[in-house]
Protein backbone atom coordinates (compact mmCIF):
# COMPACT_ATOMS: atom_id res chain seq x y z
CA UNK A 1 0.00 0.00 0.00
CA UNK A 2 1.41 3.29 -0.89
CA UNK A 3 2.65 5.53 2.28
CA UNK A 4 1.01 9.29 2.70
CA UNK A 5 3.83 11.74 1.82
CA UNK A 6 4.55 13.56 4.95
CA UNK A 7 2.94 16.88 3.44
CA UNK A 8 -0.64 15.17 2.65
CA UNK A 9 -0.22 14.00 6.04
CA UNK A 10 0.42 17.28 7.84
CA UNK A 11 -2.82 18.61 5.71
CA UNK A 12 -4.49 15.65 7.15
CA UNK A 13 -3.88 15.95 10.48
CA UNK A 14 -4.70 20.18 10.47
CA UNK A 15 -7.61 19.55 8.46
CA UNK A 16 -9.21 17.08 11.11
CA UNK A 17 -7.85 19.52 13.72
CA UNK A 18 -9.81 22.36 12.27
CA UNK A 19 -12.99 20.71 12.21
CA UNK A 20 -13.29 18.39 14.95
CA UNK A 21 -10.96 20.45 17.81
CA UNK A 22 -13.97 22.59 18.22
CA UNK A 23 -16.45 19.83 19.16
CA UNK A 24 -13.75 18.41 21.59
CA UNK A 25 -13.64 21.19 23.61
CA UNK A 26 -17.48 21.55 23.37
CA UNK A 27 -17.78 17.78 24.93
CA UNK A 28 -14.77 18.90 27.65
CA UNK A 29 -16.48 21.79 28.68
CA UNK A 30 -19.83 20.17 28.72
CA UNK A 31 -18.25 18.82 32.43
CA UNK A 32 -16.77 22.08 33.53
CA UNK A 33 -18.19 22.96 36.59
CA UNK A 34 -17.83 26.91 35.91
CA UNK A 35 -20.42 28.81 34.41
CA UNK A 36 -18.34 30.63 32.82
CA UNK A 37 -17.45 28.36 29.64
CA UNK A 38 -14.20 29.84 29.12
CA UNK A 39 -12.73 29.01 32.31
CA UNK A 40 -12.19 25.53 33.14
CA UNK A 41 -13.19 25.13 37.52
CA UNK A 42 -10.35 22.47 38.01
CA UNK A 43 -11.32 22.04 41.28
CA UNK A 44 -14.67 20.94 40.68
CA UNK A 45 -14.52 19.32 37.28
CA UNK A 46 -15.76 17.28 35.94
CA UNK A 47 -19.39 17.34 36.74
CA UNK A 48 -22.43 16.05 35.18
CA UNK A 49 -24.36 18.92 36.57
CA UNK A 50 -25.13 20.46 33.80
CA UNK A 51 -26.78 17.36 32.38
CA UNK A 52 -29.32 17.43 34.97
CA UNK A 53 -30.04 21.39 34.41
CA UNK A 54 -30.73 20.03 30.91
CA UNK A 55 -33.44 17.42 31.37
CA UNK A 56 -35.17 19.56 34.09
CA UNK A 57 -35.73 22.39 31.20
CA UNK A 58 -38.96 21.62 29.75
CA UNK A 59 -38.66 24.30 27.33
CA UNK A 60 -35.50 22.25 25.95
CA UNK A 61 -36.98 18.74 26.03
CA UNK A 62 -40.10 20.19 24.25
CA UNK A 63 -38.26 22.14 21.64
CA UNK A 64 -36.25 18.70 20.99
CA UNK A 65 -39.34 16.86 20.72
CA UNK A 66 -41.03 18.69 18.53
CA UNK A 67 -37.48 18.59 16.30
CA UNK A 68 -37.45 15.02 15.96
CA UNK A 69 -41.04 14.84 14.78
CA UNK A 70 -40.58 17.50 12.35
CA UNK A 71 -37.39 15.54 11.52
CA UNK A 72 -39.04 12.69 11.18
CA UNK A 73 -41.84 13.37 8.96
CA UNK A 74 -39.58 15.46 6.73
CA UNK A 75 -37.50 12.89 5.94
CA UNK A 76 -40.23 10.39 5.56
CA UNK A 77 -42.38 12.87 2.67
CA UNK A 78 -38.59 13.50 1.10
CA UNK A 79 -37.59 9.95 0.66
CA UNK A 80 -41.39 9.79 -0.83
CA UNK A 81 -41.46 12.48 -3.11
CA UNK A 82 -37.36 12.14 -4.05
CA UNK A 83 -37.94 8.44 -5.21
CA UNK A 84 -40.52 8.82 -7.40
CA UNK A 85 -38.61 12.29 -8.74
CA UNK A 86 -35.82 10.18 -9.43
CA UNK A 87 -37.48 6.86 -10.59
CA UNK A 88 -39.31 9.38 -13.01
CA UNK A 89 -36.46 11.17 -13.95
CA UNK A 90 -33.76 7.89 -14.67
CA UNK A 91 -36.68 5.65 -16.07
CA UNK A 92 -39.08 7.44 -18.53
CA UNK A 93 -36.34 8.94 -20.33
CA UNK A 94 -37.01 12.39 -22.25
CA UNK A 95 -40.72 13.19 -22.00
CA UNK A 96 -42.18 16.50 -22.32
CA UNK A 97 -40.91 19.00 -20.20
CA UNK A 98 -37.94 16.84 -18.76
CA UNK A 99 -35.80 19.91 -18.26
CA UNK A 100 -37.85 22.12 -16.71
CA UNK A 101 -39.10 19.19 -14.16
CA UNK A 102 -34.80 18.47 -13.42
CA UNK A 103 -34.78 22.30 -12.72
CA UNK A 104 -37.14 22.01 -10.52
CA UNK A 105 -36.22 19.64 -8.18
CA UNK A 106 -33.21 20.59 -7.91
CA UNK A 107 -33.53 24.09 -7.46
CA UNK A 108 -34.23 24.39 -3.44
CA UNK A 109 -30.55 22.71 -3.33
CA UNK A 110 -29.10 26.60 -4.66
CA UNK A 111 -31.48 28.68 -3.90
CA UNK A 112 -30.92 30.46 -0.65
CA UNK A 113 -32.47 29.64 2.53
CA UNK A 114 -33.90 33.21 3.04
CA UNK A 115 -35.30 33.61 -0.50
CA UNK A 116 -37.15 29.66 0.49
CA UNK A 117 -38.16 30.84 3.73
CA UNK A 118 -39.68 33.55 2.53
CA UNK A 119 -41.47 32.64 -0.26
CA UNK A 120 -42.88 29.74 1.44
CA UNK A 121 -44.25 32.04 4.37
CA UNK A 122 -46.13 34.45 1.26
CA UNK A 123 -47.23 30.95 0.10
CA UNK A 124 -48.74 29.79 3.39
CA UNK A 125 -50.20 33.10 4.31
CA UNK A 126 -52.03 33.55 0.49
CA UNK A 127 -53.39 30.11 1.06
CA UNK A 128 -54.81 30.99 4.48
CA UNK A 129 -56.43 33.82 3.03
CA UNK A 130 -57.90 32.10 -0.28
CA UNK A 131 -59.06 28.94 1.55
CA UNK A 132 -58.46 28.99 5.09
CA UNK A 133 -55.22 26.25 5.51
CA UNK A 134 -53.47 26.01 6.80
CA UNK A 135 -54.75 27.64 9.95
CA UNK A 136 -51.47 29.88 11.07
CA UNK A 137 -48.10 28.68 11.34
CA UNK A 138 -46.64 25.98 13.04
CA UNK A 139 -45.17 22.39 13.17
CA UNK A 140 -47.55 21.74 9.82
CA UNK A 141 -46.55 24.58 7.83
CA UNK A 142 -42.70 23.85 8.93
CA UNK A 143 -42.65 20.54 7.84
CA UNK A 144 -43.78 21.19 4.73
CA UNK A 145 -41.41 24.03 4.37
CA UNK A 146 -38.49 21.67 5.25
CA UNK A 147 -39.65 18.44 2.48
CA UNK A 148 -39.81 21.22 0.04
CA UNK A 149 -35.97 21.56 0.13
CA UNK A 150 -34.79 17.75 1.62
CA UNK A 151 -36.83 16.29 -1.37
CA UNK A 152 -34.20 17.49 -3.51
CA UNK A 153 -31.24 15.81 -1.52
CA UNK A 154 -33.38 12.71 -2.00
CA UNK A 155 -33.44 13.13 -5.46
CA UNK A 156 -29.72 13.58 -6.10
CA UNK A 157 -28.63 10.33 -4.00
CA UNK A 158 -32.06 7.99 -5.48
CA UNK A 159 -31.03 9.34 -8.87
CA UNK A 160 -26.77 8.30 -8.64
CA UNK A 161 -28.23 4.61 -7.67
CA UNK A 162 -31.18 3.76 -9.81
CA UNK A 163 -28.85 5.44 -12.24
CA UNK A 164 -26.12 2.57 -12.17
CA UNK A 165 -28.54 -0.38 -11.21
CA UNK A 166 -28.11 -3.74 -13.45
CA UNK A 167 -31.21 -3.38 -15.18
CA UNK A 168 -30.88 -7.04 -16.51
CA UNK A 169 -31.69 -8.56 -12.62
CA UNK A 170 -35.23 -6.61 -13.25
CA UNK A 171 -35.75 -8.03 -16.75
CA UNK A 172 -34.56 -11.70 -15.49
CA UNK A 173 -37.09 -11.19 -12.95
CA UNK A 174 -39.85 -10.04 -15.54
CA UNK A 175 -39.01 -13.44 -17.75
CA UNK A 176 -39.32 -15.52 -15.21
CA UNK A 177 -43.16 -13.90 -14.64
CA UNK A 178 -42.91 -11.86 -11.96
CA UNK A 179 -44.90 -8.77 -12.22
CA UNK A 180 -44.05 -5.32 -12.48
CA UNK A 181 -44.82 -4.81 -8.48
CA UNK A 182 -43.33 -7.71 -7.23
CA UNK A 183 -39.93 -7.04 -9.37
CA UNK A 184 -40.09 -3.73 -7.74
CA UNK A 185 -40.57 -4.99 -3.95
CA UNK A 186 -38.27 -7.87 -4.33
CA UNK A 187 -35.33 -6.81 -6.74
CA UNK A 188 -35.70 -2.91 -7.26
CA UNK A 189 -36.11 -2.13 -3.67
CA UNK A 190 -33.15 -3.86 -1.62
CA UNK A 191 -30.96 -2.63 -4.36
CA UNK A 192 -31.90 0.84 -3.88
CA UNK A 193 -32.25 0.56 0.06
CA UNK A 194 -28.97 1.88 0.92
CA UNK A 195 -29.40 4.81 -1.29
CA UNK A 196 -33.17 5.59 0.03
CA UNK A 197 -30.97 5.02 3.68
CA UNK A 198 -29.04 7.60 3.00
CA UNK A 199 -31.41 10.11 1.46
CA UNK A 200 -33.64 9.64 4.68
CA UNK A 201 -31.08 10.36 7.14
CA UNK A 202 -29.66 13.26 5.19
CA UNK A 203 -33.43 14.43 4.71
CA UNK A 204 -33.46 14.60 9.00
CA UNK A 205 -30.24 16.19 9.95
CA UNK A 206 -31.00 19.11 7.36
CA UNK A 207 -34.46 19.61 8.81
CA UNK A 208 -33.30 19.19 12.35
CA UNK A 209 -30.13 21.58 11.72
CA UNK A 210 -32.18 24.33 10.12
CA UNK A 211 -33.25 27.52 11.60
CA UNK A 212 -33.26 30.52 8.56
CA UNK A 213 -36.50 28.66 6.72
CA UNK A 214 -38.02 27.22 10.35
CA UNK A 215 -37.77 30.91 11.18
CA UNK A 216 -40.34 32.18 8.53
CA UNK A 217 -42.22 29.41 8.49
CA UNK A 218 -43.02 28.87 12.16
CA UNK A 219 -45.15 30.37 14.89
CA UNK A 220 -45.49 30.52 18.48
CA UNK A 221 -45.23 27.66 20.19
CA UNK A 222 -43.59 25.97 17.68
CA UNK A 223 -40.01 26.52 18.45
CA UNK A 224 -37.47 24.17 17.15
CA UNK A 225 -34.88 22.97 18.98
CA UNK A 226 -32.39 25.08 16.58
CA UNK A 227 -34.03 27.97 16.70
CA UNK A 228 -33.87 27.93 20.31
CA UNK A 229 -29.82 27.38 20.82
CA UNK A 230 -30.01 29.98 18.56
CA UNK A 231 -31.44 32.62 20.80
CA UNK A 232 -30.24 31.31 23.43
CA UNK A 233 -26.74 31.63 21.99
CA UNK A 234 -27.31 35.16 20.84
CA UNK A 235 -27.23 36.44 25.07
CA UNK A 236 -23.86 34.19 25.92
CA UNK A 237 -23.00 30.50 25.64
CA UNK A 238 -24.93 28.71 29.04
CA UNK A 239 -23.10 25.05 30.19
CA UNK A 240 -26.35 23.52 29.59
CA UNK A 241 -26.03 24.09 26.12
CA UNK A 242 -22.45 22.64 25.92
CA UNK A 243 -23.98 19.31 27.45
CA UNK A 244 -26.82 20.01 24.57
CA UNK A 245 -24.47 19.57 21.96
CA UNK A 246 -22.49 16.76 23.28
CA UNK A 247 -25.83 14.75 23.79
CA UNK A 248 -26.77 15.91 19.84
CA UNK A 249 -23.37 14.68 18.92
CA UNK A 250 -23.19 11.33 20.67
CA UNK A 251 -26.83 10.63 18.63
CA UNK A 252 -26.12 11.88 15.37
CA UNK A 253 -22.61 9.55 15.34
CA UNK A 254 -24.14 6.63 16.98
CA UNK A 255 -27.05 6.51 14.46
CA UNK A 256 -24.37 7.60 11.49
CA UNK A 257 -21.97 4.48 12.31
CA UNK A 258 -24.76 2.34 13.39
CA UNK A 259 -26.57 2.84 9.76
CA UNK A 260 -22.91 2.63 8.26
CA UNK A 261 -22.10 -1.13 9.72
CA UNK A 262 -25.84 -1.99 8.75
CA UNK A 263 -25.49 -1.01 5.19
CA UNK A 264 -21.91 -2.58 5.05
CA UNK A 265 -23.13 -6.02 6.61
CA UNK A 266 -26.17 -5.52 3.43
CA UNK A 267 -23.85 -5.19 0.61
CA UNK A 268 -21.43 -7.69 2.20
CA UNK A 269 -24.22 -10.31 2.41
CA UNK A 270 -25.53 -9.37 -1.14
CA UNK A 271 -22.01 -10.03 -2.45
CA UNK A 272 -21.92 -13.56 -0.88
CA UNK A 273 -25.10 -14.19 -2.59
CA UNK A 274 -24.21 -12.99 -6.28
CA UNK A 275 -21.11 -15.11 -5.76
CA UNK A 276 -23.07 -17.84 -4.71
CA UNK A 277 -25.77 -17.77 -7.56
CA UNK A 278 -22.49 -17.14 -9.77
CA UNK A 279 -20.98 -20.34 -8.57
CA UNK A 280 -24.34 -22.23 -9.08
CA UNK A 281 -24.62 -21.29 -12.70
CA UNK A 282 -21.41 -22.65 -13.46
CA UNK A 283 -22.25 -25.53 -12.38
C-alpha cells in the first residue's frame, strides 16, 4: 500500500484539527463545573451537573421533541417524493418538459435559505387567506417548508443509484413472470435501500439543523430545537447548552456508524449471494 507523503499527512492531520478540535472542547467543557465556559473550575470538574439542568428544562426537552417529529416526517415525505422524482427522472427517459421538471427539483438545493423561507411564508399566508389552511403557522406549515428543500437531496442520491442499477436482474425477474410490483418490492427495492438510507437520514439532519426557513415558516409555540440554541446563543453560551451539543453529537454519530455497519453487513451479504448464484450457474 502506498505511504502518505509527509505533506498530505500534515494537511491531514490540520484539516481534522480544524474541524473536529472545536467539538472536543465543546464535549470537555460540557463537564466544567464553571459557568463561565471559558474558564475551566479544576477544582470541581468534571461534573455532570449540567446534564441534569438540561433534562429539568422543559422548554428544551419540548423544543427537541417537537425537532425530531418535524425531523421525522420530513424525511419520511422527502424519501417519498425524491424516489418517485428520481425513478421518473432515470426511467421514462425524455418526455415532455424533462428539463424544466430536473430544474425544478433541484432548485431548493441553490437557492438560498432566506429567498425559500420567505417565499414559502407568502405561500402559506395567500393560502390561508384564499381557503383557510393552513390555519397559522406551526409544526404543519414547517414541515412542509423543510420536504420542500430535503426532497431534492433525495433526489440527487435515489437518482446516482437507480442510475447505475443492473437493469438485466429486473428483466430476469420479468421473464421468469414476476410482475411489475413484485420485481419492484423484491429486486428494485433492496438494491436501492442503501441509497433511500441515505437520502432519509440526510433528509433529517438538514431539517433538524435548520433555523433561517423554520424561522419564517413557524409560529409561536412551535419553536425548534435550533431555533432555540439559537437565541439562546445570541445572550452568551450557558453550560447547559455545551452538554446540549455533546448529547446531539453522541446521537447523530451513533445513528451515522450504526446505519454505516448496517449497510456494510447488506452489501457484504448481497455479495456472498451474487457469488453464490455465480458459482451455481457454473455448475
Amino acid at each position: 500500500m502506498r505511504k502518505l507523503s509527509p505533506l498530505v499527512l500534515a494537511m491531514l492531520v490540520l484539516g481534522f484539527a480544524f474541524l473536529y478540535l472545536p467539538i472536543l472542547a465543546m464535549i470537555v467543557y460540557s463537564f466544567n463545573a464553571s459557568r463561565l465556559v471559558t474558564v475551566w473550575d479544576a477544582a470541581n470538574s468534571p461534573t455532570l451537573k449540567w446534564y441534569g439542568e438540561l433534562f429539568a428544562n422543559d422548554q428544551i426537552l419540548e423544543a427537541a421533541r417537537l425537532s425530531f417529529e418535524i425531523a421525522a416526517l420530513t424525511a419520511t415525505g422527502a424519501v417519498v417524493l425524491g424516489t418517485l422524482a428520481a425513478f421518473a427522472l432515470v426511467r421514462y427517459g425524455a418526455f415532455g418538459g424533462r428539463a424544466l421538471f430536473t430544474g425544478l427539483t433541484t432548485a431548493p438545493m441553490v437557492l438560498p435559505e432566506v429567498i425559500t423561507g420567505l417565499s414559502l411564508l407568502l405561500l402559506f399566508v395567500a393560502l390561508e387567506s384564499m381557503i383557510g389552511w393552513p390555519a397559522g403557522r406551526g409544526q404543519l406549515t414547517t414541515t412542509i417548508a423543510h420536504v420542500t428543500f430535503t426532497a431534492a437531496y433525495v433526489v440527487v442520491v435515489v437518482q446516482s443509484r437507480l442510475a447505475t442499477m443492473d437493469r438485466s436482474l429486473e428483466e430476469a425477474a420479468m421473464d421468469l413472470g414476476a410482475r411489475p410490483w413484485k420485481v419492484f418490492f423484491v429486486v428494485t427495492l433492496p438494491i436501492i435501500a442503501p441509497a433511500i438510507a441515505s437520502g432519509w437520514l440526510l433528509a433529517f439532519i438538514l431539517s433538524w439543523d435548520d433555523v433561517v426557513i423554520a424561522s419564517f415558516v413557524s409560529g409561536p409555540g412551535s419553536t425548534t430545537l435550533p431555533m432555540l440554541i439559537f437565541s439562546k446563543v445570541r445572550l452568551g453560551v450557558s453550560p447547559d447548552i455545551n452538554a446540549l451539543a455533546t448529547i446531539l453529537v453522541l446521537i447523530v454519530s451513533t445513528v451515522v456508524v450504526g446505519l454505516g455497519l448496517l449497510l456494510y453487513r447488506r452489501e457484504r451479504q448481497r455479495q456472498r449471494e451474487v457469488r453464490a448464484a455465480v458459482a451455481a450457474d457454473s455448475r
